[in-house]
Protein backbone atom coordinates (compact mmCIF):
# COMPACT_ATOMS: atom_id res chain seq x y z
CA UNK A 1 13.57 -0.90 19.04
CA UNK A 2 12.92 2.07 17.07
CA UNK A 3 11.85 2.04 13.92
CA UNK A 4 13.32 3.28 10.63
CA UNK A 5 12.93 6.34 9.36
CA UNK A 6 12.47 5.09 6.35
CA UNK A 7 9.74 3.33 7.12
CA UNK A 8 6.15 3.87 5.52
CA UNK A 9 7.87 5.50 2.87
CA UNK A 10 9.35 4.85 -1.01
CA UNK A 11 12.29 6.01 -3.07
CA UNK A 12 12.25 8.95 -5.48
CA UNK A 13 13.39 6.98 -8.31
CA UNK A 14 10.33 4.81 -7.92
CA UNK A 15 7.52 7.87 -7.35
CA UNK A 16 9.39 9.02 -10.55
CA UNK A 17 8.59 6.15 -12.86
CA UNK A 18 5.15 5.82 -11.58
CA UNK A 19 4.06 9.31 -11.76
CA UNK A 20 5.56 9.63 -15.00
CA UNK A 21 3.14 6.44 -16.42
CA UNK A 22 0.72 9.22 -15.63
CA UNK A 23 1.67 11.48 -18.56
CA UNK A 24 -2.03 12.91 -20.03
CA UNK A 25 -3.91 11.09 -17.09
CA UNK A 26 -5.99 14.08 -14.83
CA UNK A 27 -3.13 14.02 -12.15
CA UNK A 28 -5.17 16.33 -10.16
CA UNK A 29 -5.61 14.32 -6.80
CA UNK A 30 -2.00 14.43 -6.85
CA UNK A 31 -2.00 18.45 -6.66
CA UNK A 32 -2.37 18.17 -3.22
CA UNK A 33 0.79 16.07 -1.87
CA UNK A 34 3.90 18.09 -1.23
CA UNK A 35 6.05 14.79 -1.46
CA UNK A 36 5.59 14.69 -5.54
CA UNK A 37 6.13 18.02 -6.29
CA UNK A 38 8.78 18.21 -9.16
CA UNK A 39 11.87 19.25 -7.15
CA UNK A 40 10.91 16.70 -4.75
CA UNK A 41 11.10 13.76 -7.43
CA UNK A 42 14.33 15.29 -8.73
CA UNK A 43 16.09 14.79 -5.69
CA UNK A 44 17.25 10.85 -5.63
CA UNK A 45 18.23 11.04 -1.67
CA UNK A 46 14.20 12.15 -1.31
CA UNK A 47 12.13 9.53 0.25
CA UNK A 48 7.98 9.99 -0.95
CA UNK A 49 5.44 8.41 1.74
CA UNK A 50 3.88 5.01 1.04
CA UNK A 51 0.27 6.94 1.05
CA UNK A 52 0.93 9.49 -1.71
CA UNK A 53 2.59 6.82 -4.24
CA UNK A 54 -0.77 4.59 -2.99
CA UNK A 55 -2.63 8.15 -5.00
CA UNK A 56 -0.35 7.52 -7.48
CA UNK A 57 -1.29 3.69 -7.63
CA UNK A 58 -5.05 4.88 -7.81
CA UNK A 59 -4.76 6.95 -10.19
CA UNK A 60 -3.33 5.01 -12.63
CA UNK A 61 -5.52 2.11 -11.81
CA UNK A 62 -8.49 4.48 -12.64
CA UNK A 63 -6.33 5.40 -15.81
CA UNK A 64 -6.55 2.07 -17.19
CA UNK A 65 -8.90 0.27 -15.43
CA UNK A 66 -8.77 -2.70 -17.40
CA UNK A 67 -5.40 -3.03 -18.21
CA UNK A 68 -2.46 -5.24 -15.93
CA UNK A 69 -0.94 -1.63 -15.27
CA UNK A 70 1.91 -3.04 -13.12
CA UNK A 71 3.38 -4.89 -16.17
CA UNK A 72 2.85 -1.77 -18.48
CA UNK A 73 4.51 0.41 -16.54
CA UNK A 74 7.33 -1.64 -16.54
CA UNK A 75 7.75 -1.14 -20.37
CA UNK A 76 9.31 1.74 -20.31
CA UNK A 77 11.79 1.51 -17.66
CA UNK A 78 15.23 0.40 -18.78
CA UNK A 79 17.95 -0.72 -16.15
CA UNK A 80 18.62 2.55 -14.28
CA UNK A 81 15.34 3.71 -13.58
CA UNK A 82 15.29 2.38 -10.41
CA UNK A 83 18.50 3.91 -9.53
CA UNK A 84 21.05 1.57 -7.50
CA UNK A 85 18.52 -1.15 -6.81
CA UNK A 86 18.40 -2.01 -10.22
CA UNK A 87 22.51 -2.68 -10.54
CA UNK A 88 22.25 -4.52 -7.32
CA UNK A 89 20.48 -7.17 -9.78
CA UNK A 90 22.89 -6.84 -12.78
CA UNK A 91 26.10 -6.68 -11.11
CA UNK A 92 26.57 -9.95 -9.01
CA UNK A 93 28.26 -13.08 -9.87
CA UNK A 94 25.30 -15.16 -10.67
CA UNK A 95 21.22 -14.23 -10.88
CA UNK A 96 20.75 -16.18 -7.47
CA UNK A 97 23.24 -13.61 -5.76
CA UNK A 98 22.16 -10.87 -7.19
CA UNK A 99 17.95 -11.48 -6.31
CA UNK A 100 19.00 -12.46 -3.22
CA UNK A 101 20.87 -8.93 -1.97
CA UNK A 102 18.26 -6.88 -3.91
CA UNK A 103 15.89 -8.48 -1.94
CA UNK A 104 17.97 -7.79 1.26
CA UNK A 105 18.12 -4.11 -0.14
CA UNK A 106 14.33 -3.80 -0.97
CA UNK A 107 14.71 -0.73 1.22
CA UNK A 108 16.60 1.17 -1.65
CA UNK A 109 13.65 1.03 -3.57
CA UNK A 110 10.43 0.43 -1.82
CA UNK A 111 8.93 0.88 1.55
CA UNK A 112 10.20 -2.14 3.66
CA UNK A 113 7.32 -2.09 6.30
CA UNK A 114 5.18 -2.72 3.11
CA UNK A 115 6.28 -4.99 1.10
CA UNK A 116 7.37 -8.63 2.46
CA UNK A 117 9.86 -10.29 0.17
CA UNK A 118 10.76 -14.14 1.28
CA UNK A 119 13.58 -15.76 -0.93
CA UNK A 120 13.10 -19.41 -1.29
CA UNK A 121 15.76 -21.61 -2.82
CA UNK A 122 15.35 -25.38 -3.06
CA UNK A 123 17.88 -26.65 -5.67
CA UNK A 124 15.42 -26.91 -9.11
CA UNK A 125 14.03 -23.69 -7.95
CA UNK A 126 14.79 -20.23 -7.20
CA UNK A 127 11.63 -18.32 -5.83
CA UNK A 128 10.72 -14.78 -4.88
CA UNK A 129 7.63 -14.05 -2.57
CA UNK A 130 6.18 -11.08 -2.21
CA UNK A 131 3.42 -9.18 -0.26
CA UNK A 132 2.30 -5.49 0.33
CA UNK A 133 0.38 -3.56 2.41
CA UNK A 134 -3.78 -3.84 2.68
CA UNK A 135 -4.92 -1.04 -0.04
CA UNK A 136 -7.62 -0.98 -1.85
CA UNK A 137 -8.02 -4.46 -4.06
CA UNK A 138 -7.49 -3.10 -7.50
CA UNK A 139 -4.58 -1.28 -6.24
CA UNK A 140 -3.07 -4.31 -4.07
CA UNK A 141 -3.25 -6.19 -7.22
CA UNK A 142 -1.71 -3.85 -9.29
CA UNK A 143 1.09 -3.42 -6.71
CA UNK A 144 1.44 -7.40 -6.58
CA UNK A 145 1.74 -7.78 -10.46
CA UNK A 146 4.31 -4.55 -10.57
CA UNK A 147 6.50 -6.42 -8.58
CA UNK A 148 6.57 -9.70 -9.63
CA UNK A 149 6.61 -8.17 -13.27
CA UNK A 150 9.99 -6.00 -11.80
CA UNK A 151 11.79 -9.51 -10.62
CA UNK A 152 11.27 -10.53 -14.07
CA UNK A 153 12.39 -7.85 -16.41
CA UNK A 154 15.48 -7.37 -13.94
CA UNK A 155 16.62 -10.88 -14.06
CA UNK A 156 16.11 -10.82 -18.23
CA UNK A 157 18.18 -7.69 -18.00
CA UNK A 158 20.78 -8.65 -15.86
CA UNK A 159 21.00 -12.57 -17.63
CA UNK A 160 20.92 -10.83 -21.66
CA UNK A 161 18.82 -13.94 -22.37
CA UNK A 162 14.43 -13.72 -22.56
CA UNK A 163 14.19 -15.87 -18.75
CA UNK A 164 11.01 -17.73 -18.71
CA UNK A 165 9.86 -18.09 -15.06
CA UNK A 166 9.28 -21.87 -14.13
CA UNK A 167 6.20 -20.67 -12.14
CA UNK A 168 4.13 -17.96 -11.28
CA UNK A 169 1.69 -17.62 -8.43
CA UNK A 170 -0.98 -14.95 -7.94
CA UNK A 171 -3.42 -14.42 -5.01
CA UNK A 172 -5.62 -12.67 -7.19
CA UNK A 173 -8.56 -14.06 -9.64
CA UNK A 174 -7.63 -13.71 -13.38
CA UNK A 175 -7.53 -10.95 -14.75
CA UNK A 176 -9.71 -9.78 -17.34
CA UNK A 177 -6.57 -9.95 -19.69
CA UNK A 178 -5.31 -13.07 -18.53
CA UNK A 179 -3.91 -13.65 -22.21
CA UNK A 180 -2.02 -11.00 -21.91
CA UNK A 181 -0.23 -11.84 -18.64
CA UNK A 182 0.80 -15.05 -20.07
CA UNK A 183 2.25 -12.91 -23.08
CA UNK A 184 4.08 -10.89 -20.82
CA UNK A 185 5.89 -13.71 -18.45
CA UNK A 186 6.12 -16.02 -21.40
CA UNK A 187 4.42 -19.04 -20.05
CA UNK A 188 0.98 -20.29 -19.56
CA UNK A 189 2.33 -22.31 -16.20
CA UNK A 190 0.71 -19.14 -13.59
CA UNK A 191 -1.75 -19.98 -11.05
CA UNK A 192 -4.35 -17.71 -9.85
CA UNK A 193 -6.58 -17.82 -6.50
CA UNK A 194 -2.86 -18.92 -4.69
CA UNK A 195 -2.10 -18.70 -1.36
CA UNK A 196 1.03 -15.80 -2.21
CA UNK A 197 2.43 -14.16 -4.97
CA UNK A 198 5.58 -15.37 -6.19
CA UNK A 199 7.92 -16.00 -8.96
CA UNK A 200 10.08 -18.90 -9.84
CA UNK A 201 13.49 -19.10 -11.80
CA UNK A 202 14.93 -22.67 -12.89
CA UNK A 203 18.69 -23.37 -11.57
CA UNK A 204 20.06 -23.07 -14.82
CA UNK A 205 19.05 -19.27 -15.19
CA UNK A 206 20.07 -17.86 -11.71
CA UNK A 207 23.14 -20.22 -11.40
CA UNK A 208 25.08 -19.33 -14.45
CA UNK A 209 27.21 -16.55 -14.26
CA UNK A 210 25.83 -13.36 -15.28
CA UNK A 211 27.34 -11.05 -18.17
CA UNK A 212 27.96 -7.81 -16.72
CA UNK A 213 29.55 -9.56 -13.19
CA UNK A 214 32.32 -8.10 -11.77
CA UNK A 215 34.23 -8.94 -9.30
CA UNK A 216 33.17 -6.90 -5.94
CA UNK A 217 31.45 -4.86 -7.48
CA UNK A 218 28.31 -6.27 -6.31
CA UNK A 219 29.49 -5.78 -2.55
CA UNK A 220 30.59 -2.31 -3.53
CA UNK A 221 27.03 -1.40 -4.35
CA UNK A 222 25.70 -2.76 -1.53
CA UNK A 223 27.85 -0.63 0.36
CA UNK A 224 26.79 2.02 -1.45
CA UNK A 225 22.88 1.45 -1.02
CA UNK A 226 22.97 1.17 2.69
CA UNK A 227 25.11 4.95 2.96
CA UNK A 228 22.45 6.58 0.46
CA UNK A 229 19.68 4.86 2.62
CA UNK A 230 21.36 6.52 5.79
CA UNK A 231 21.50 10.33 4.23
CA UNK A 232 18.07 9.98 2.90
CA UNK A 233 15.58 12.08 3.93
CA UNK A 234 11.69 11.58 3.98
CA UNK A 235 9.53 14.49 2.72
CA UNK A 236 7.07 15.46 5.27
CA UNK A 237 4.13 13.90 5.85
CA UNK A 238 0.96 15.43 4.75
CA UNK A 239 -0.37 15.51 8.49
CA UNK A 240 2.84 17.57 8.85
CA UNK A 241 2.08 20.34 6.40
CA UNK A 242 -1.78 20.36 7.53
CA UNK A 243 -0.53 21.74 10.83
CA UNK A 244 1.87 23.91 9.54
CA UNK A 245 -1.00 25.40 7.59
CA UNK A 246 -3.17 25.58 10.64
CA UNK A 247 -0.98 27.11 12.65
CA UNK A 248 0.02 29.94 10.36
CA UNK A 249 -4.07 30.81 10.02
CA UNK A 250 -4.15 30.98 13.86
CA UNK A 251 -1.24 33.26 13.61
CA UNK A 252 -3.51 35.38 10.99
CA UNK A 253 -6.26 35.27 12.84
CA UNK A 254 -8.37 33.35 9.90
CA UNK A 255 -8.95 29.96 11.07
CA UNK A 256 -11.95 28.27 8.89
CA UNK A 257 -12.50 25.37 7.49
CA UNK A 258 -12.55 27.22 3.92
CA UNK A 259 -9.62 28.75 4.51
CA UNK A 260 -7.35 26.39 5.59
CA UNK A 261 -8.44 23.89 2.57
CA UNK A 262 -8.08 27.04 0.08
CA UNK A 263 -4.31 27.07 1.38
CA UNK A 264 -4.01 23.17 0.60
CA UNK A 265 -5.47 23.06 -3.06
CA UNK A 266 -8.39 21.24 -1.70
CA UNK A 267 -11.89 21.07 -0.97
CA UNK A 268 -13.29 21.39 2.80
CA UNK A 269 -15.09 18.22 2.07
CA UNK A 270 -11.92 16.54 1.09
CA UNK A 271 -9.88 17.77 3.41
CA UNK A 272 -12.36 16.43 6.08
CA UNK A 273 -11.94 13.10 4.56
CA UNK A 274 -8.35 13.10 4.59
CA UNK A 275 -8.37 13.97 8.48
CA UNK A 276 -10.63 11.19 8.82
CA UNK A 277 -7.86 9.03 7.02
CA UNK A 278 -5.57 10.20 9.38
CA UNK A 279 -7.42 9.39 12.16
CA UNK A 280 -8.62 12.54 13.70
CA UNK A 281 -11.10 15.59 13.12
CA UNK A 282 -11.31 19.28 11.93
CA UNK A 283 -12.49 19.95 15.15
CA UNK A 284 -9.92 17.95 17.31
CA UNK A 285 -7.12 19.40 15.19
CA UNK A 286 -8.05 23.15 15.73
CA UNK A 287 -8.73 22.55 19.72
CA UNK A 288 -5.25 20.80 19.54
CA UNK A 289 -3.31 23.81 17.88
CA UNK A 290 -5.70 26.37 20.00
CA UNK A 291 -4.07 25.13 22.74
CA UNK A 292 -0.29 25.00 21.77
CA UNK A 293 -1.14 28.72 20.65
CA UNK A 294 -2.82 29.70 23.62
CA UNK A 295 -0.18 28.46 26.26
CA UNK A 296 2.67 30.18 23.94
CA UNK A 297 1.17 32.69 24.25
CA UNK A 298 0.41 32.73 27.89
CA UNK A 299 3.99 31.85 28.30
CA UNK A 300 5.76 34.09 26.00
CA UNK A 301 4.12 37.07 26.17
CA UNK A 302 2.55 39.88 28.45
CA UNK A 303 -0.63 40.46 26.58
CA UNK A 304 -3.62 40.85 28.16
CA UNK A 305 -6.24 37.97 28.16
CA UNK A 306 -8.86 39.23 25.86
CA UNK A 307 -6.09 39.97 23.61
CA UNK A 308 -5.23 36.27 23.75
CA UNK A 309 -8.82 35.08 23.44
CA UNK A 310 -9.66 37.12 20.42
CA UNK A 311 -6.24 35.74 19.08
CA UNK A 312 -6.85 31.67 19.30
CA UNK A 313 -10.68 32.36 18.68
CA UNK A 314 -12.50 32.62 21.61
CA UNK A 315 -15.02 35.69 21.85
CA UNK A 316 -14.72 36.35 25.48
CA UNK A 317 -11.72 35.73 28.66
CA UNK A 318 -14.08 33.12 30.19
CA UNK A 319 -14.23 30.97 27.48
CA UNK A 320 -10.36 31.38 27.57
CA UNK A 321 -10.26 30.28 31.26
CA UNK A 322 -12.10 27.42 30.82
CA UNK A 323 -9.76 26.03 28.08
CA UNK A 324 -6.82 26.79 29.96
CA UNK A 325 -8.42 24.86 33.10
CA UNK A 326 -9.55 21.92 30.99
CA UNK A 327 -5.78 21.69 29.10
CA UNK A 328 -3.72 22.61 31.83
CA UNK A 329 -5.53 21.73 35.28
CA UNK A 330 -4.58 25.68 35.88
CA UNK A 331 -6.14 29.27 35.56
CA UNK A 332 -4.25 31.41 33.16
CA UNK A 333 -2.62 33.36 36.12
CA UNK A 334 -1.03 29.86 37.08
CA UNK A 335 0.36 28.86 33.95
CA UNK A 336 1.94 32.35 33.33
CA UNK A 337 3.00 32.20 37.14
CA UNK A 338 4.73 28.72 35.93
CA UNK A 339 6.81 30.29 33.37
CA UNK A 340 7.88 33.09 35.12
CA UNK A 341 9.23 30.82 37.90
């Protein structure tokens, strides 16, 4: 089966409230990733990828390193800022109902091949699991205390009552503000060092019937999440726009290391490192684009071979032969032959 296109990557509404936490933080890592430029995070159908709001993740850890970021953040973001995901919670008949499809739906707000969300309900007690994706540790536990501090501030929202969680579990050690965690959920009853993160809700807070309930309305939004799921779009990746900048230096004839980084608002050291991330090379990259340059041009055009050498790089026609041998199994003459034909 395929996979979703949505996959690996986030809604705008949520790269929206995180970069905005950022406001006076040095946002300058975050120069460099086309998916959270402004009109990008203005566009609600635009979907960011899971690595770029991981940046954003980083940076605010580094912003407040000693701080549980993931419930601050939360502070200032009303029902809404989450676009439809947060009615989904609001608008069903009971709290139970409501969890349950915005758990279903996690894909209106968050990446779904990241974060694991298991709904557990056993009578006295309604629970929400949740896991994401193997970052770094300060940033997987900022991630993990985000969301469990989201469940909570939706279902006090959507209830109009302050819901005290029956239980609270928390892979992580304490955190240096452990006080303040308590202060924040309300209860002292959360255990650290656990084998998942979850959240738990007594019966008589997700079974009564919630205020703002109306009567299919909750189905209508559902409805309405899964078509704005199906006409978003993601932004590219930055692997995409890496190539795109390659290619157009080949084109110019100034392919460098320098160069191409210039064109990316990096460093070449950096963007060496973020190849590396991606799993490939500087080097592997430009022999890979040499060669998609080399046979269009061999294919498309009539110019002589030194002309194409000197064009993808190479200082003399042999070199350029024994490219085109190693890529293509031919001789130039072959592959142009090829297209002819």
């Amino acid at each position: 089966m395929q996979s979703s296109p949505i996959n690996g990557t986030v809604s705008a509404h949520l790269a929206r409230s995180l970069v905005g936490a950022m406001t006076g933080a040095d946002t300058g890592r975050l120069a460099r990733l086309p998916d959270l430029a402004a009109e990008v995070l203005d566009n609600d159908l635009s979907r960011i990828s899971t690595p770029s709001l991981v940046t954003v993740w980083e940076n605010l850890v580094l912003m407040e390193p000693r701080t549980l970021i993931g419930p601050l953040v939360l502070e200032d973001s009303p029902i809404g800022t989450f676009g439809i995901w947060d009615y989904l919670i609001t608008t069903g008949p009971t709290l139970r109902d409501s969890l349950t499809q915005a758990v279903d739906l996690i894909a209106a707000l968050g990446d779904p091949a990241a974060e694991k969300l298991i709904v557990e309900d056993d009578g006295p007690h309604f629970t929400v699991r949740h896991a994401t994706g193997s970052w770094g540790p300060d940033v997987v536990q900022a991630v993990d205390l985000f969301a469990l501090s989201l469940f909570l501030t939706r279902a006090r929202a959507a209830t109009g009552r302050h819901v005290i969680p029956s239980r609270v579990t928390i892979t992580h050690r304490p955190p240096p503000r452990a006080r303040q965690l308590a202060g924040f959920f309300g209860t002292d009853r959360i255990h650290f060092d656990a084998p998942y993160n979850s959240i738990s809700f007594g019966e008589d807070d997700v079974r009564a019937p919630l205020p703002k309930a109306q009567p299919g309305m909750d189905r209508l939004l559902a409805h309405h999440a899964e078509l704005v799921l199906a006409a978003s779009r993601p932004v590219r990746q930055w692997s995409d726009r890496f190539r795109t900048v390659l290619t157009a230096a080949f084109q110019e004839d100034n392919v460098s290391l320098e160069n191409v980084a210039h064109r990316l608002a990096t460093s070449p050291r950096t963007l060496q490192r973020r190849l590396a991330e991606n799993g490939t090379t500087w080097r592997a990259q430009v022999e890979s684009v040499r060669h998609e340059h080399t046979m269009e041009l061999l294919r498309s055009t009539d110019l002589p071979l030194q002309s194409i050498a000197g064009r993808v790089g190479y200082s003399d026609v042999r070199t350029l032969r024994r490219a085109v041998r190693r890529w293509e199994g031919q001789a130039p003459r072959e592959v142009r032959a090829g297209a002819l034909s």
